[in-house]
Protein backbone atom coordinates (compact mmCIF):
# COMPACT_ATOMS: atom_id res chain seq x y z
CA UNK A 1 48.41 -33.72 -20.89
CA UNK A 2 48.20 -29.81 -20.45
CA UNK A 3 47.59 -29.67 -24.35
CA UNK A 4 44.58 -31.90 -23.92
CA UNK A 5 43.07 -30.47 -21.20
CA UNK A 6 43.42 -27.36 -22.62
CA UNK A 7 41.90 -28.38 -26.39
CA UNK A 8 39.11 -30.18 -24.67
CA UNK A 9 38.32 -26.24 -23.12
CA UNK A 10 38.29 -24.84 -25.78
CA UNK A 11 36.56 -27.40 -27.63
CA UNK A 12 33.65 -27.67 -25.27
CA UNK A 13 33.20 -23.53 -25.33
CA UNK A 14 33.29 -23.31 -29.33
CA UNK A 15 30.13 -26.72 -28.98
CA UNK A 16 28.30 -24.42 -26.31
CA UNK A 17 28.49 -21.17 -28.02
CA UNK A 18 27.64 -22.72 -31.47
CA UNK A 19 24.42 -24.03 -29.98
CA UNK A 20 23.82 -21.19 -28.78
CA UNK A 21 23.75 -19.26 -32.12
CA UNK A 22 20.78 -19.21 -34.23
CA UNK A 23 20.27 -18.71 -37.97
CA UNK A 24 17.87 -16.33 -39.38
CA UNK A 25 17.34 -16.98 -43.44
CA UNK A 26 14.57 -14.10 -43.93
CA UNK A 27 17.30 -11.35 -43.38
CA UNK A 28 14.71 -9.01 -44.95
CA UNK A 29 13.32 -6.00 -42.89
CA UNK A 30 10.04 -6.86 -40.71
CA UNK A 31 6.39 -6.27 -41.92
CA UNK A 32 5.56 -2.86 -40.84
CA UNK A 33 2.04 -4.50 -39.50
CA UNK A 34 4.67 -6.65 -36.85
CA UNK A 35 6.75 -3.63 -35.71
CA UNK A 36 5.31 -2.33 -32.44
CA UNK A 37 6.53 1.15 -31.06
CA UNK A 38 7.71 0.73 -27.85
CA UNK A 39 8.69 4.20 -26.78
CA UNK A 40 6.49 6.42 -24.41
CA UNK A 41 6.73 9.59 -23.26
CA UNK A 42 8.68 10.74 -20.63
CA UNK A 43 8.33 14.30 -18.96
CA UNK A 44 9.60 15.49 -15.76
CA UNK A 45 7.20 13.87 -12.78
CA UNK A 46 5.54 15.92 -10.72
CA UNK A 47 5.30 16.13 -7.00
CA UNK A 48 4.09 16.96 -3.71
CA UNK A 49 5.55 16.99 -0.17
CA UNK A 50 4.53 17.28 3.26
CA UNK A 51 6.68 17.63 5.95
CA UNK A 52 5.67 17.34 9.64
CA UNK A 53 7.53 17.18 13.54
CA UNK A 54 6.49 13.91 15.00
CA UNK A 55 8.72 13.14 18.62
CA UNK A 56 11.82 13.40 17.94
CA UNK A 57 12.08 12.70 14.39
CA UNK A 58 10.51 14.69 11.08
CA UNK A 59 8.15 12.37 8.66
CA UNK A 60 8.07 13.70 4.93
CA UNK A 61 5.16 11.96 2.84
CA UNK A 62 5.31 12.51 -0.99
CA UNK A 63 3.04 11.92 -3.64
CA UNK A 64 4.61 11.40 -6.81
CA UNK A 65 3.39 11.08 -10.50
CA UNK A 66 6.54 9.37 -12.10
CA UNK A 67 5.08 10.40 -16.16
CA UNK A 68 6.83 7.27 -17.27
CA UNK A 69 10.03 7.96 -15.19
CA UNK A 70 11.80 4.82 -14.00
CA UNK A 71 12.72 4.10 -10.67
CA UNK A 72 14.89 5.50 -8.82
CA UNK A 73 14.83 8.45 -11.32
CA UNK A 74 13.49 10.47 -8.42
CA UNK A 75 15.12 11.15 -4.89
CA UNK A 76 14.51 12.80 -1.49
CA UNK A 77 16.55 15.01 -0.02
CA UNK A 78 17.06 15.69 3.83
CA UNK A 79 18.14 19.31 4.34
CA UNK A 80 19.50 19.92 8.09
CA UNK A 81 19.79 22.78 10.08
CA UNK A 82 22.93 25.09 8.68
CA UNK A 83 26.18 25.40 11.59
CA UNK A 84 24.29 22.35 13.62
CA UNK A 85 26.52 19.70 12.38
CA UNK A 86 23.56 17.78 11.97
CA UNK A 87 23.88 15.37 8.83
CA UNK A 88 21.73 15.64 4.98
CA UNK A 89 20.96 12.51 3.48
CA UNK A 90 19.40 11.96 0.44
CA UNK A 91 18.34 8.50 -1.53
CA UNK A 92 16.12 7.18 -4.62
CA UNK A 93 12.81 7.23 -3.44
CA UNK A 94 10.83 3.70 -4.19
CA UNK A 95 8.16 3.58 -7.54
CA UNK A 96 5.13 1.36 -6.44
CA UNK A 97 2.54 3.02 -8.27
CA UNK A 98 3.06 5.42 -12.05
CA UNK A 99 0.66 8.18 -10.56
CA UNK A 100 -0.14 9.67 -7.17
CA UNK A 101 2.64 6.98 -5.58
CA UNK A 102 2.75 7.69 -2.07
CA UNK A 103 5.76 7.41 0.02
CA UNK A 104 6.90 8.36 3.44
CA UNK A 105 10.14 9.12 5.14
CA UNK A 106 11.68 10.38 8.36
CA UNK A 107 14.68 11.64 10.16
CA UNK A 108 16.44 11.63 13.13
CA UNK A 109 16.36 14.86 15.01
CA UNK A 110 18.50 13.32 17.81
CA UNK A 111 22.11 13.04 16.16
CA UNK A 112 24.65 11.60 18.26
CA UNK A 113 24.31 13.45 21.68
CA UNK A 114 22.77 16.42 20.04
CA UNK A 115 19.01 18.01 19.14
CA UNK A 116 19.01 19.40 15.52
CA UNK A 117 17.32 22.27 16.03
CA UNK A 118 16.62 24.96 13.34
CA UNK A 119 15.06 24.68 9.95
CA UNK A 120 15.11 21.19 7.95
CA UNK A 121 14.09 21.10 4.48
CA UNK A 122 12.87 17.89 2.50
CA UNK A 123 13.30 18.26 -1.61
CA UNK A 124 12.22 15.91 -4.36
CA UNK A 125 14.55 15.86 -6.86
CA UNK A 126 14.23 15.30 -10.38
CA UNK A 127 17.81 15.43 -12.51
CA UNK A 128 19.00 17.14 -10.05
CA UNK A 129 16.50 20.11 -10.10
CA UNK A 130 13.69 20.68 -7.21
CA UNK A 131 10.24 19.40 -7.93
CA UNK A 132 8.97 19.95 -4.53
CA UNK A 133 9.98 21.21 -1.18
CA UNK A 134 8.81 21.48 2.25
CA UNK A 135 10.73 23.48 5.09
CA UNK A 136 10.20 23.52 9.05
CA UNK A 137 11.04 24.93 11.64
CA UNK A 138 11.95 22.68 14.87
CA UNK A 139 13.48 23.45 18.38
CA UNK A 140 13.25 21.84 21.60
């Protein structure tokens, strides 16, 4: 009975992957008037940030110009005070739009039972190099 049940398995895989395949009898190479290029070009994107105290948190808007860069290819980078103990973060920033895509973002100042003060920095990051940066100072 194992046999069977077993056969029938395999049977019914080699039936759904045969219809699956298809058979193409013009193997030659495509008219070049069919071909369509389908690369663009990609350069590093470009972008501006603006980084300002609001309460007890910082907001960060960016304008970004992604030059055919996909999603997620560029990231923001939360800075915090050095010796504070006060935590960086960073994460992909969102594409909605190719050019002038604006996006906001905003941290915590209040960590835990502390106030973060000193100088925070926001970076956009491209490949891991600094497209833009914006740097304040904060106390309370």
């Amino acid at each position: 009975m194992k046999k069977i049940t077993a056969i029938s398995a395999l049977l019914v895989s080699v039936l759904a992957l045969s219809s699956c395949a298809t058979t193409d009898s013009d193997t030659s190479a495509p008219n070049s008037d069919t071909v369509k290029n389908t690369s663009t070009d990609v350069t590093t994107p470009t972008a501006k940030v603006k980084l300002t105290p609001n309460g007890d948190k910082l907001v960060a808007k960016v304008y970004t110009t992604y030059n055919n860069n996909p999603e997620g290819s560029v990231r923001l980078q939360w800075d915090a005070p050095k010796g504070t103990g006060c935590y960086d973060t960073s994460f992909p920033i969102s594409k909605y739009s190719e050019t002038n895509d604006m996006t906001t973002a905003s941290v915590s100042l209040k960590q835990g039972d502390k106030f973060c003060n000193g100088t925070w920095n926001v970076n956009i990051l491209f490949d891991k190099k600094v497209i833009a940066t914006s740097s304040v100072e904060v106390s309370k």
